[in-house]
N, C-alpha and C. Protein backbone atom coordinates (compact mmCIF):
# COMPACT_ATOMS: atom_id res chain seq x y z
N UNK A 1 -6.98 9.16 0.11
CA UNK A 1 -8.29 8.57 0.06
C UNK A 1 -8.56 8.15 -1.38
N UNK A 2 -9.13 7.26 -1.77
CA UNK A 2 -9.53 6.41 -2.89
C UNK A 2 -10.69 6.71 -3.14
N UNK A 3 -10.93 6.97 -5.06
CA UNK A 3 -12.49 7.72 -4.71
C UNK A 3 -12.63 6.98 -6.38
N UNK A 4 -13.87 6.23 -6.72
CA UNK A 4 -14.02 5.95 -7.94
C UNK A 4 -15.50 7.00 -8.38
N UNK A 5 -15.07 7.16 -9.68
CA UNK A 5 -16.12 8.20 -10.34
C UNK A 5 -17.19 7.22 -11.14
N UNK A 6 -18.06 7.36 -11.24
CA UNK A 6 -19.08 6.55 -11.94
C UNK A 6 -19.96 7.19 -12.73
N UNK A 7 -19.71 7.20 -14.29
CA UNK A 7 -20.50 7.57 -14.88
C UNK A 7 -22.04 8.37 -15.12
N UNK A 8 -22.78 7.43 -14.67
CA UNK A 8 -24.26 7.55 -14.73
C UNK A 8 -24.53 7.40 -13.16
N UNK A 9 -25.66 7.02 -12.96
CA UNK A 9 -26.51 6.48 -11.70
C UNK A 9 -25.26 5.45 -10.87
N UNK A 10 -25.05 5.89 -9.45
CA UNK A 10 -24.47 5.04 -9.17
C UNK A 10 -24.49 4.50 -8.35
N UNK A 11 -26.20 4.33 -7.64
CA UNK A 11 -26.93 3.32 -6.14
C UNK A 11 -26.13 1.80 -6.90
N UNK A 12 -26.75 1.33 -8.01
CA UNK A 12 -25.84 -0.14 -7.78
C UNK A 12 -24.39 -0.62 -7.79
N UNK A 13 -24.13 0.20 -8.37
CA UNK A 13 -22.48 0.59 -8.03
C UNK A 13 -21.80 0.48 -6.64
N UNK A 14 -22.35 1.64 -6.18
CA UNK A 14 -22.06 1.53 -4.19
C UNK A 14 -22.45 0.40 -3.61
N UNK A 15 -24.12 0.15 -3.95
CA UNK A 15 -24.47 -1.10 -3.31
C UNK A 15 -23.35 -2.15 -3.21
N UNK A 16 -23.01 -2.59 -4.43
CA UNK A 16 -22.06 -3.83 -4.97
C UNK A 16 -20.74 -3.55 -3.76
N UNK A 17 -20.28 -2.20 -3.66
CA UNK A 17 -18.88 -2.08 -3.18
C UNK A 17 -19.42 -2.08 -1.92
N UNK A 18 -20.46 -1.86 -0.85
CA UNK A 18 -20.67 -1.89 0.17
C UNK A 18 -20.61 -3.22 0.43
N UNK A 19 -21.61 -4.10 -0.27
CA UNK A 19 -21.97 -5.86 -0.13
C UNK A 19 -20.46 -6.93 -0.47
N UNK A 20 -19.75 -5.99 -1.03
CA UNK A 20 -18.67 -7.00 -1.18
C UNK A 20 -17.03 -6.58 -0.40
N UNK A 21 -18.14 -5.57 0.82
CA UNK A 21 -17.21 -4.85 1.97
C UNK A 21 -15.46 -4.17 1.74
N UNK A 22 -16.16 -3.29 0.48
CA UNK A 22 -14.92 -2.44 -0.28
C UNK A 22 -14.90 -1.21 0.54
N UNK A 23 -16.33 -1.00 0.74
CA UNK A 23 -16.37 0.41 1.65
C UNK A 23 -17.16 -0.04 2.73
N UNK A 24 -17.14 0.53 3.70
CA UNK A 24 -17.79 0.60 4.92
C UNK A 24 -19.30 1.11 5.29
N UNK A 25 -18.98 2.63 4.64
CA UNK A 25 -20.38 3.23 4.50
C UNK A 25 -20.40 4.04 2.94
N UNK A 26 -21.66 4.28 2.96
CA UNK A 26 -22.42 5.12 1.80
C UNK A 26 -22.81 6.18 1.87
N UNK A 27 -21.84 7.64 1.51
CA UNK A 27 -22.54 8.89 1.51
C UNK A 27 -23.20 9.35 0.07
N UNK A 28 -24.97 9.54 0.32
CA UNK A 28 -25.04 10.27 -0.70
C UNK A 28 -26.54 11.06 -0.44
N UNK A 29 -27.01 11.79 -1.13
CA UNK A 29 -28.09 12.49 -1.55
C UNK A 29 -29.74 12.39 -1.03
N UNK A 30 -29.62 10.59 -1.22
CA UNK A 30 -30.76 10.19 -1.33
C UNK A 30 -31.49 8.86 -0.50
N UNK A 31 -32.16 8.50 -0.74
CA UNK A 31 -32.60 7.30 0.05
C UNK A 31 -32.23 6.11 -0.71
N UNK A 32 -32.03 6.09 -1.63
CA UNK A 32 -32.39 4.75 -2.68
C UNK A 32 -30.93 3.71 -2.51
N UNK A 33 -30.21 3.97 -1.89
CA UNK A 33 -29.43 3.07 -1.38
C UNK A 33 -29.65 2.43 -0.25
N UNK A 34 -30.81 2.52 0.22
CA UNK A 34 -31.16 1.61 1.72
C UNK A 34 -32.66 0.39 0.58
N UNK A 35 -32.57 0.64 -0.54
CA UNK A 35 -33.35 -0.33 -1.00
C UNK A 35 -32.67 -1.23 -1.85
N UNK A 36 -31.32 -1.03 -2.01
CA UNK A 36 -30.41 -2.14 -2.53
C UNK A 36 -29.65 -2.75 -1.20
N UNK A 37 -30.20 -2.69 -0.23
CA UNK A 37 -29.51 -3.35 1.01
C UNK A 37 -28.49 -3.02 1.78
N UNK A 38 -27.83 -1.72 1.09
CA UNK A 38 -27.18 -1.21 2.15
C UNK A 38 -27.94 -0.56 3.38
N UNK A 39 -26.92 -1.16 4.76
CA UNK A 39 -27.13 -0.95 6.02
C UNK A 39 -26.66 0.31 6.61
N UNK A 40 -25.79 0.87 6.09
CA UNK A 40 -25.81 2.44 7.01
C UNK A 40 -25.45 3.22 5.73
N UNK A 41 -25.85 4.17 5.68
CA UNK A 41 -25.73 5.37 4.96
C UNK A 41 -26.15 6.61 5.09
N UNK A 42 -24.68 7.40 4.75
CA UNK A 42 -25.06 8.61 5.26
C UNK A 42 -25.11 9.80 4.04
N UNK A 43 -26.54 10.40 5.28
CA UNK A 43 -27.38 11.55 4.11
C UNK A 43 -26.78 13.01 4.20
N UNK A 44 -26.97 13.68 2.99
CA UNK A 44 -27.08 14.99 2.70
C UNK A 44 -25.85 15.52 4.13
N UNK A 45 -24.65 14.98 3.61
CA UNK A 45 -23.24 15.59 4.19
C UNK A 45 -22.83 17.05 3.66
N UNK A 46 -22.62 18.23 4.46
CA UNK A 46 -22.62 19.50 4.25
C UNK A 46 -21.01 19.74 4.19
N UNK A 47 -20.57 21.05 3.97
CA UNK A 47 -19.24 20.90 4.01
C UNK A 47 -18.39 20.94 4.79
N UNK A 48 -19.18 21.18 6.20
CA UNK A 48 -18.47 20.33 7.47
C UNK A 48 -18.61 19.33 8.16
N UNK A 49 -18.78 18.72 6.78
CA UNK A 49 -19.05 16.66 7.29
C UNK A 49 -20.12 16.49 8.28
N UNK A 50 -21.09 17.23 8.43
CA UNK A 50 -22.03 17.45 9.18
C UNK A 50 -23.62 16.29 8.06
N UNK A 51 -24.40 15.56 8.76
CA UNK A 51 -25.22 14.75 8.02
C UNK A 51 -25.78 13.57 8.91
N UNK A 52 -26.73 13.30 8.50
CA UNK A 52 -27.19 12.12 9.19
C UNK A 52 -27.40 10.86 8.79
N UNK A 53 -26.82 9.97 9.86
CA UNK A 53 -26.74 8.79 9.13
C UNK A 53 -27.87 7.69 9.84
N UNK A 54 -28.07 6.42 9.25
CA UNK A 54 -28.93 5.50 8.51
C UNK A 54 -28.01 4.44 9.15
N UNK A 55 -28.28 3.73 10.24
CA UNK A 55 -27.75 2.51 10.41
C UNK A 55 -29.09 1.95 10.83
N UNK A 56 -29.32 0.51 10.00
CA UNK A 56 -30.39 -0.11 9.40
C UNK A 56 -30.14 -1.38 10.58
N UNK A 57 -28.86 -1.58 11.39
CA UNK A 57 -28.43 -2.54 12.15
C UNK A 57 -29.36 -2.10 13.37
N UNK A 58 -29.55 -0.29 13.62
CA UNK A 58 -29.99 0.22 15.03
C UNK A 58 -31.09 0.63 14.70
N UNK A 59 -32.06 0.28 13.64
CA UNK A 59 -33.19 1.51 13.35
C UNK A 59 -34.25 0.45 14.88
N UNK A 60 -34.37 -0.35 15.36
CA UNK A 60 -35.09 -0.29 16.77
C UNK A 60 -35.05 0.16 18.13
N UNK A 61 -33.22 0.47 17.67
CA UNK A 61 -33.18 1.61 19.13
C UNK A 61 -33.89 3.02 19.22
N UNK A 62 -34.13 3.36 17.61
CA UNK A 62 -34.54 5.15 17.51
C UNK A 62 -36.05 5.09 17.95
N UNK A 63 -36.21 5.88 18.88
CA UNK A 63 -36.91 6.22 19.53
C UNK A 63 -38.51 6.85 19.17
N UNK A 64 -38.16 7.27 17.88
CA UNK A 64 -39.31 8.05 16.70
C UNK A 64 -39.71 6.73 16.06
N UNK A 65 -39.33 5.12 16.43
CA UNK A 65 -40.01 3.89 15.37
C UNK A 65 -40.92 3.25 15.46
C-alpha cells in the first residue's frame, strides 16, 4: 500500500489527490474534507477498520435528510 506523509494540515492535499482521482476515498478525523469537494469520506476509522462513511453521491437516499 502507498501512503504519502504530509507535513502540516493535509485537507488540501487529499482534496487535490482525490480530484485528480489518485485515491478513491478519504479517511480522516474530521469533516473538513467534504468542504473541499470531496465526495465520500470516511470518518473516525477504529482499529478494526470499523467507521462511517460520507458518500456525498447518496446523501438523498439517507433516510435522517
Amino acid at each position: 500500500m502507498q501512503y504519502v506523509v504530509s507535513p502540516y494540515e493535509s485537507d488540501a492535499q487529499l482534496a487535490f489527490l482525490y480530484h485528480s482521482k489518485q485515491v478513491d476515498l478519504v479517511i480522516t478525523e474530521d469533516s473538513d474534507l467534504l468542504a473541499y469537494g470531496v465526495d465520500i469520506v470516511f470518518f473516525k476509522m477504529d482499529l478494526s477498520g470499523n467507521g462511517i462513511e460520507i458518500d456525498l453521491n447518496n446523501l438523498n437516499s439517507c433516510p435522517d435528510f
